[in-house]
C-alpha atoms as a PDB file:
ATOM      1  CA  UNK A   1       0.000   0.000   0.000  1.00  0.00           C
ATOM      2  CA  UNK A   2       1.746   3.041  -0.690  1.00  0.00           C
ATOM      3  CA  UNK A   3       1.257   5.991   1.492  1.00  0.00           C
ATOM      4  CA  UNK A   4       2.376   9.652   0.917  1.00  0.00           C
ATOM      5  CA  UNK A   5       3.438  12.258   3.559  1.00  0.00           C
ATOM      6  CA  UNK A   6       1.121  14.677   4.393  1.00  0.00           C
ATOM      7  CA  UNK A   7       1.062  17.856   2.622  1.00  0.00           C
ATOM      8  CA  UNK A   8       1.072  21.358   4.612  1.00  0.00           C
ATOM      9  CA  UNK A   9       3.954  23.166   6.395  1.00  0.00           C
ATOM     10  CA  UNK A  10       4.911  20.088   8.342  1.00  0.00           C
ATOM     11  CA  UNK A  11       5.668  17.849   5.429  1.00  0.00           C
ATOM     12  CA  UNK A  12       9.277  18.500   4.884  1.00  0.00           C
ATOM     13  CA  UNK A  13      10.283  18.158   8.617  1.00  0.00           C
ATOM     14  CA  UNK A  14       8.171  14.543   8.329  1.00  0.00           C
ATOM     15  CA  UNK A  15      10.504  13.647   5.684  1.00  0.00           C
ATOM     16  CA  UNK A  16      13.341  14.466   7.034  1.00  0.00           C
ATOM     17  CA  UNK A  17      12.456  12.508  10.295  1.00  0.00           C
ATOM     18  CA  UNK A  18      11.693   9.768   8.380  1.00  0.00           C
ATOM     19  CA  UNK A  19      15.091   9.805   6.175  1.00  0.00           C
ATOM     20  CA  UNK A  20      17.153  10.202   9.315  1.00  0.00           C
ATOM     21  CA  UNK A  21      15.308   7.544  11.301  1.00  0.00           C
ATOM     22  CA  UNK A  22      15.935   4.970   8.438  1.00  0.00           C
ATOM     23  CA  UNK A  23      19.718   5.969   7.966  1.00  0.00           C
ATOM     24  CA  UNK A  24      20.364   6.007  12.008  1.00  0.00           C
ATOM     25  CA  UNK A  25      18.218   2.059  12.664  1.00  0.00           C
ATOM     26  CA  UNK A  26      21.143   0.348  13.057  1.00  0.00           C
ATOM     27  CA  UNK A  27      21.903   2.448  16.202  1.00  0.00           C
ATOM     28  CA  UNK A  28      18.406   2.688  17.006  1.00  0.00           C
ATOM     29  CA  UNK A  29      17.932  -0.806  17.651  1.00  0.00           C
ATOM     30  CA  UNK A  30      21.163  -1.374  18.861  1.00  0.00           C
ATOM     31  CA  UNK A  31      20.687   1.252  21.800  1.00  0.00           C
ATOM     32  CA  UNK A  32      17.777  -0.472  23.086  1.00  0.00           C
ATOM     33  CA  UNK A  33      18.716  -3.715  22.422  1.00  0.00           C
ATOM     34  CA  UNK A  34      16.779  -4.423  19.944  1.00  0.00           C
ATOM     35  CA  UNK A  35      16.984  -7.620  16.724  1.00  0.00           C
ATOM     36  CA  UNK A  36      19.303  -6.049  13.808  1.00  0.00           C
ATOM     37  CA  UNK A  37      16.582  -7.563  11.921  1.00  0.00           C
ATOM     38  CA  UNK A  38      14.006  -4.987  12.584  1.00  0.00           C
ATOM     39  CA  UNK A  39      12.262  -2.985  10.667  1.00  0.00           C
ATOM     40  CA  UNK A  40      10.427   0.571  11.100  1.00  0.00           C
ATOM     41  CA  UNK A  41       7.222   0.235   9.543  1.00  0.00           C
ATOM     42  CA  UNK A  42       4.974   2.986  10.873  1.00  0.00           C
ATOM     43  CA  UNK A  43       5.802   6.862  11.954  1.00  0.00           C
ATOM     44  CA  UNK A  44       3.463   8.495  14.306  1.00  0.00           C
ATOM     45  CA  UNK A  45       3.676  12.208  14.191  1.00  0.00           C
ATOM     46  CA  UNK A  46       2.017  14.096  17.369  1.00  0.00           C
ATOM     47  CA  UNK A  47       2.537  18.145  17.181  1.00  0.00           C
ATOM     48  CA  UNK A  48       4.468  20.267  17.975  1.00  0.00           C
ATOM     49  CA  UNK A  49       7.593  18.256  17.948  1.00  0.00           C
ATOM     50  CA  UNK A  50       7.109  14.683  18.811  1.00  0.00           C
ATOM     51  CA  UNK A  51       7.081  11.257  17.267  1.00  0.00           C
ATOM     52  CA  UNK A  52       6.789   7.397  17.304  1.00  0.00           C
ATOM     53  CA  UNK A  53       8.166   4.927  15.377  1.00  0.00           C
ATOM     54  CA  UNK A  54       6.603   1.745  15.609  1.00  0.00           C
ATOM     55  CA  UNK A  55       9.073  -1.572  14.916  1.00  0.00           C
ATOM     56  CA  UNK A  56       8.468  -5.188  13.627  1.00  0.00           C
ATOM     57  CA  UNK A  57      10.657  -8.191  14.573  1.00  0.00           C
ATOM     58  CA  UNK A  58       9.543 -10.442  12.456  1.00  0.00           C
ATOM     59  CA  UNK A  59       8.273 -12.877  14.983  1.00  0.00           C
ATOM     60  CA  UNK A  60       4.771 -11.884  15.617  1.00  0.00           C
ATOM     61  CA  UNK A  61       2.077 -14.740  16.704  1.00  0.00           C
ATOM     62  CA  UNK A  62      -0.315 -15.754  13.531  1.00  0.00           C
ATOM     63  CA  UNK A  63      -3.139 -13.203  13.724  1.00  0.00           C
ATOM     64  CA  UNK A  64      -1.288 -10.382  15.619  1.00  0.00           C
ATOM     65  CA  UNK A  65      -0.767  -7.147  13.612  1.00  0.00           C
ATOM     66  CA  UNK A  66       0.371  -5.052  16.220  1.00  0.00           C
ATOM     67  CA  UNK A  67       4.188  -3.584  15.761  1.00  0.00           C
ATOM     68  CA  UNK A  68       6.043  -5.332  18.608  1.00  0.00           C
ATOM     69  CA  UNK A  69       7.894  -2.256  19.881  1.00  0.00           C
ATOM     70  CA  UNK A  70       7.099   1.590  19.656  1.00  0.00           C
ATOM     71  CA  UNK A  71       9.678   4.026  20.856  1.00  0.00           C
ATOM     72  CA  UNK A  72       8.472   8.186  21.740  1.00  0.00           C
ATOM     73  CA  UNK A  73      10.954  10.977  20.488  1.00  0.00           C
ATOM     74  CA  UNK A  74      10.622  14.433  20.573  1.00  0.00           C
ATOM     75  CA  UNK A  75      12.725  16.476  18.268  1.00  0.00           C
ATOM     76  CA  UNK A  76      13.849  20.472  18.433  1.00  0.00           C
ATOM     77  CA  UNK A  77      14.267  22.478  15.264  1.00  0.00           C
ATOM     78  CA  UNK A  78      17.592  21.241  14.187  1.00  0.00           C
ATOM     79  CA  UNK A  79      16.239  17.174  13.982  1.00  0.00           C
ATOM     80  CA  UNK A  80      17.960  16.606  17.477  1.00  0.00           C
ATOM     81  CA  UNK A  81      15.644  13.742  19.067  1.00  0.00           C
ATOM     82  CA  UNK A  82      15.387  13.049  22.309  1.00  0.00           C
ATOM     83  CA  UNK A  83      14.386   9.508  23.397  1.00  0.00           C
ATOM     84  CA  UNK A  84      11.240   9.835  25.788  1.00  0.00           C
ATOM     85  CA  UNK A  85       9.346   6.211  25.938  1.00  0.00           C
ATOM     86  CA  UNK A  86      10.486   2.893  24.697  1.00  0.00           C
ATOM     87  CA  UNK A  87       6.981   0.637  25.074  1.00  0.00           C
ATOM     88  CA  UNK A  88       7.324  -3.017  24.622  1.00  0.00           C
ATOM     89  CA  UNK A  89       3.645  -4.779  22.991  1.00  0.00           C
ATOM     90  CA  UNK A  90       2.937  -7.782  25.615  1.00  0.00           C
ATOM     91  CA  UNK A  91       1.219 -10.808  23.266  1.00  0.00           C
ATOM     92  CA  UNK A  92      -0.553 -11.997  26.336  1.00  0.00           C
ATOM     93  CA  UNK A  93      -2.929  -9.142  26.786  1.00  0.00           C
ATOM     94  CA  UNK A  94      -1.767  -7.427  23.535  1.00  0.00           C
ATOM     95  CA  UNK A  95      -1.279  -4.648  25.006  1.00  0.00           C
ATOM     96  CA  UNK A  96       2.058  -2.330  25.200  1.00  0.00           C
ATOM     97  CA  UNK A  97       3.881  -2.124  28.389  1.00  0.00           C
ATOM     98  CA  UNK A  98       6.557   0.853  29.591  1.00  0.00           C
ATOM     99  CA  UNK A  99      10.126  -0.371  28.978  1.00  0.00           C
ATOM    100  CA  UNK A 100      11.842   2.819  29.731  1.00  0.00           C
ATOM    101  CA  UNK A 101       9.851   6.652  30.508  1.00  0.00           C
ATOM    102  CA  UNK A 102       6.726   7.440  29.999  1.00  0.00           C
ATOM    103  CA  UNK A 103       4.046   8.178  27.028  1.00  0.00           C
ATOM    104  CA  UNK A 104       2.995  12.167  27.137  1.00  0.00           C
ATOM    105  CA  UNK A 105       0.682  11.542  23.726  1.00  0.00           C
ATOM    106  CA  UNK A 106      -1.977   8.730  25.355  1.00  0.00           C
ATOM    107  CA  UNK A 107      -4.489  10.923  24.609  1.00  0.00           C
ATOM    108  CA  UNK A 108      -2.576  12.786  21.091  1.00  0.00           C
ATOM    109  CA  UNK A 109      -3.935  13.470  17.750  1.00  0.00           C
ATOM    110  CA  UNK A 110      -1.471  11.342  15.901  1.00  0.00           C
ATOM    111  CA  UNK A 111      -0.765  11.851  11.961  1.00  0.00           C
ATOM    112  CA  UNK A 112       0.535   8.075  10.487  1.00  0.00           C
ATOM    113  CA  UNK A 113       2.929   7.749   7.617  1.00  0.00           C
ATOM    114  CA  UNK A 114       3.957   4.113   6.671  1.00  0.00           C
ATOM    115  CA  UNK A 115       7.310   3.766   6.193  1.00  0.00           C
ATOM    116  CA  UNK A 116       8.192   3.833   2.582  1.00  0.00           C
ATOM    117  CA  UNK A 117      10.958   2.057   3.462  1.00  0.00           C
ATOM    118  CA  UNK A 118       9.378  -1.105   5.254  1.00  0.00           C
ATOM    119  CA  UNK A 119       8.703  -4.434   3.521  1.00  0.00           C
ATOM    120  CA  UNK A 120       6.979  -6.632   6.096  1.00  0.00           C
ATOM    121  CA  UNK A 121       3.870  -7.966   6.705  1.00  0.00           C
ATOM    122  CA  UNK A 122       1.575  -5.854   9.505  1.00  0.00           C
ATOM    123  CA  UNK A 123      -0.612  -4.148   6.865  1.00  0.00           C
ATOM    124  CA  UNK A 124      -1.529  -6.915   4.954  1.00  0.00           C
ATOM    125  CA  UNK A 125      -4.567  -7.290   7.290  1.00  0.00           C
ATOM    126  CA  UNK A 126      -4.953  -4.206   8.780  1.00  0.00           C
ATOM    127  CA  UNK A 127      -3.852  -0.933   6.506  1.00  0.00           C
ATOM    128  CA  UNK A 128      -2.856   2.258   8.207  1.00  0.00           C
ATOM    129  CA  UNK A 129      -3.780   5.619   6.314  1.00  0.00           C
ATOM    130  CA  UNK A 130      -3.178   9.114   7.483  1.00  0.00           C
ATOM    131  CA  UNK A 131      -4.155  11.557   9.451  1.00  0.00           C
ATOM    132  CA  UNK A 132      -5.534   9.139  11.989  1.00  0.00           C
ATOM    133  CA  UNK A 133      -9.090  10.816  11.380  1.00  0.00           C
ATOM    134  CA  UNK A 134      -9.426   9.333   8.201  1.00  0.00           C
ATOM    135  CA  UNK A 135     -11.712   6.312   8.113  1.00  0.00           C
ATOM    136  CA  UNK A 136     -11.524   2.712   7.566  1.00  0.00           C
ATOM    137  CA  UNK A 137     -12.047   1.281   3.583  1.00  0.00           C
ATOM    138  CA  UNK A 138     -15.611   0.471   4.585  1.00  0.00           C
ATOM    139  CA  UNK A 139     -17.550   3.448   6.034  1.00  0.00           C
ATOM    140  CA  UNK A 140     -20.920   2.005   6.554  1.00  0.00           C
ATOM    141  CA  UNK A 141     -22.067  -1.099   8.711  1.00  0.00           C
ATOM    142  CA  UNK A 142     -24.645  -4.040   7.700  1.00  0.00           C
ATOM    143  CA  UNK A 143     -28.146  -4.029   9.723  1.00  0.00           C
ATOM    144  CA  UNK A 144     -27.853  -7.101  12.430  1.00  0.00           C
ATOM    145  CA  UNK A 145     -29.955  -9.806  11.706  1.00  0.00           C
ATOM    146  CA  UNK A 146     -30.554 -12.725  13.897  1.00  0.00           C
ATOM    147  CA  UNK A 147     -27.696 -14.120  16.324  1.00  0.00           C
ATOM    148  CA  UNK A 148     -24.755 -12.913  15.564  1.00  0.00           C
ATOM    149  CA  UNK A 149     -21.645 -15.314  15.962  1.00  0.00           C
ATOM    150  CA  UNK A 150     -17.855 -14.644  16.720  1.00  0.00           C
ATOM    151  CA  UNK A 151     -17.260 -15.963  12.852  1.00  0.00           C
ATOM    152  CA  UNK A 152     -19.253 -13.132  11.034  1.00  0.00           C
ATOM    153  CA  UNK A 153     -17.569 -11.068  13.397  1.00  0.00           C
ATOM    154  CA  UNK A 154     -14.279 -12.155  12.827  1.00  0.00           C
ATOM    155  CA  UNK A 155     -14.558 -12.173   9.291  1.00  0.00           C
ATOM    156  CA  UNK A 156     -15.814  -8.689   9.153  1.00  0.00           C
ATOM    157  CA  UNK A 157     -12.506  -7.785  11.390  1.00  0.00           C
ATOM    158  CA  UNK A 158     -10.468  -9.577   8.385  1.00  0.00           C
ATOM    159  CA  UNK A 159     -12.045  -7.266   6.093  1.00  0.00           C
ATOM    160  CA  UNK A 160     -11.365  -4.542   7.912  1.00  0.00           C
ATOM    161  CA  UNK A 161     -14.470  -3.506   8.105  1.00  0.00           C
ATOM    162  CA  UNK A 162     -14.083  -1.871  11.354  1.00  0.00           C
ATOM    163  CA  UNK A 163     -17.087  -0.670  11.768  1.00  0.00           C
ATOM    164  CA  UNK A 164     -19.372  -3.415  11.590  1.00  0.00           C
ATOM    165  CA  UNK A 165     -16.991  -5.086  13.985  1.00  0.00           C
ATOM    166  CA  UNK A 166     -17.848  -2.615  16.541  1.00  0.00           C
ATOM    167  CA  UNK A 167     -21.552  -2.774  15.645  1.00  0.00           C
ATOM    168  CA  UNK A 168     -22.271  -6.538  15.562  1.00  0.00           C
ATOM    169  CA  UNK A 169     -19.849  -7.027  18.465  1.00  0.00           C
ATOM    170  CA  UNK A 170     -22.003  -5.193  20.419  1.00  0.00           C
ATOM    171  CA  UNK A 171     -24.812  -7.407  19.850  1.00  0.00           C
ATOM    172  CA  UNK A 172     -23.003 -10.868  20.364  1.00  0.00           C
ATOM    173  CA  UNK A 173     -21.730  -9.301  23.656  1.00  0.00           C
ATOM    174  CA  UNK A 174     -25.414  -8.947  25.401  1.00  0.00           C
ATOM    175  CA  UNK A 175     -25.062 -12.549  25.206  1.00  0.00           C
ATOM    176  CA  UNK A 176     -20.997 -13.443  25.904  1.00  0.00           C
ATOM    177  CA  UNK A 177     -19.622 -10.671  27.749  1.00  0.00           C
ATOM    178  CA  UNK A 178     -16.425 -12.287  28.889  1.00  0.00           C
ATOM    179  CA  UNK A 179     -15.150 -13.522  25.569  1.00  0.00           C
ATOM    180  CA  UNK A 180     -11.793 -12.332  25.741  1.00  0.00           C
ATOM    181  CA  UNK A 181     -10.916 -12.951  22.011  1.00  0.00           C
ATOM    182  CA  UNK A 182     -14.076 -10.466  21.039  1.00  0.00           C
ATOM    183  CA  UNK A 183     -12.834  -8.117  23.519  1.00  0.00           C
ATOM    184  CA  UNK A 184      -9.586  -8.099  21.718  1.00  0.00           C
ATOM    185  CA  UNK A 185     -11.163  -7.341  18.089  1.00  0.00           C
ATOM    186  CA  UNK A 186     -13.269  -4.541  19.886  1.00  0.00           C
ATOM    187  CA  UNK A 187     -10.024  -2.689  21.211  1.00  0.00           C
ATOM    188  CA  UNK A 188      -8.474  -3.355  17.870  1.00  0.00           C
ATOM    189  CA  UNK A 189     -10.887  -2.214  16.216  1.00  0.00           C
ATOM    190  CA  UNK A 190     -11.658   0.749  18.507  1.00  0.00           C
ATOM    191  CA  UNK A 191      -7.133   1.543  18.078  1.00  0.00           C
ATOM    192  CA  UNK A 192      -7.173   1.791  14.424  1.00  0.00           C
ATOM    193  CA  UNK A 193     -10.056   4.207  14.254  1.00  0.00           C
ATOM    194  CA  UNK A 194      -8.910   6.731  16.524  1.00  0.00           C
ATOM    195  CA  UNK A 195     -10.946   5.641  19.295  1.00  0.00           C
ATOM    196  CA  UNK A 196      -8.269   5.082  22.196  1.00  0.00           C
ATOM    197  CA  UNK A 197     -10.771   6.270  25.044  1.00  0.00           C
ATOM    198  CA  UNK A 198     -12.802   3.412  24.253  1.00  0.00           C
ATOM    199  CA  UNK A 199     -10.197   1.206  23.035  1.00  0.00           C
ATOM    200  CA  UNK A 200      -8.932   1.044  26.468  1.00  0.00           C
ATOM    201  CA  UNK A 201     -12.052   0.752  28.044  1.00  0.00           C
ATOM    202  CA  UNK A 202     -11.867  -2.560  26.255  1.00  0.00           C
ATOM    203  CA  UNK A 203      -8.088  -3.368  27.297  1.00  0.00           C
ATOM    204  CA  UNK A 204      -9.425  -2.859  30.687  1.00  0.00           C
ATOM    205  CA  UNK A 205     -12.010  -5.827  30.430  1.00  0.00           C
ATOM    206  CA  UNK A 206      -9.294  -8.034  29.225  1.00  0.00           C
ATOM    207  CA  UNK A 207      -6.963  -7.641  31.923  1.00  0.00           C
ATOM    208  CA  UNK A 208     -10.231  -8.181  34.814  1.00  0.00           C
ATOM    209  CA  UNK A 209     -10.666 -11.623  33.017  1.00  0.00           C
ATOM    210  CA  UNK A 210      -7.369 -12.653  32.976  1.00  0.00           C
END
């Protein structure tokens, strides 16, 4: 999927941060100890001046599209950055844990720029477009009819049709409200939209269960 940069006053510094991120990975990874196999697939711009870059090992579990690690920078005008969060993704709750600092954008407007750079496999099933306003491919959800099962649901979430994930989810969840594998396509689907509020709500109900 190719993705441009943003246009608008801020495009140039983007690709500048996204030039010298690629030429300085080496370092990068080795400074937080990181495989020499990864790979920076997805930049997360939060204004003024700060960033995320989200990595891929390689070794995700089948059906996980999260990046495994995400490290926080802020930046001043020359392009110095300044490392502020390293946050490590935690496959039994799926959620990301603090390795080192702290996250000041939880609750940031984030702009997302694929990596032109990156060749792996995390969009394949779930595409990222910028801003992070913009949409999902499908914009509309199907009426429910009848019982709704995890399948449809499921298969919707393949789809990425993100909203009728959230829609017929909510129906099948009057019924099983401790299925922890739903609960995981709701905050999934809840992430990629923009919806972190209630994407944690969501995260929350996973960790009570488990």
């Amino acid at each position: 999927m190719a993705v441009t940069l943003p246009t608008g006053p801020k495009s140039d510094t983007y690709t500048k941060i996204v030039n010298k991120i690629n030429a300085s990975l080496p370092t990068i990874l080795a400074d937080n100890n990181l495989s020499a196999s990864g790979a920076v697939g997805l930049f997360e711009f939060i204004e003024p001046n700060g960033f995320f870059i989200s990595i891929d090992d390689g070794k995700n579990p089948a059906g996980v599209t999260a990046f495994k690690t995400k490290i926080a920078f802020t930046y001043d005008a020359n392009l110095n950055f300044t490392k502020v969060g390293v946050f490590d993704l935690d496959y039994t709750v799926e959620r990301y844990k603090t390795v080192f600092g702290t996250n000041p954008y939880t609750k940031s407007t984030r702009i997302r720029i694929q990596n032109p750079l990156y060749k792996g496999k995390l969009f394949e099933v779930v595409p990222v477009s910028a801003p992070v306003s913009s949409t999902p491919t499908t914009t509309t959800s199907t009426p429910v009819t009848g019982d709704v099962t995890f399948a449809q649901i499921k298969a919707a979430y393949d789809k990425n049709k993100l909203l009728d994930v959230i829609k017929l989810s909510e129906e099948y969840m009057t019924k099983n409200p401790n299925d922890a594998e739903m609960l995981k396509l709701r905050y999934r689907s809840y992430y990629i939209v923009g919806k972190y509020d209630e994407s944690l709500v969501e995260v929350k109900k996973i960790e009570t269960l488990q």
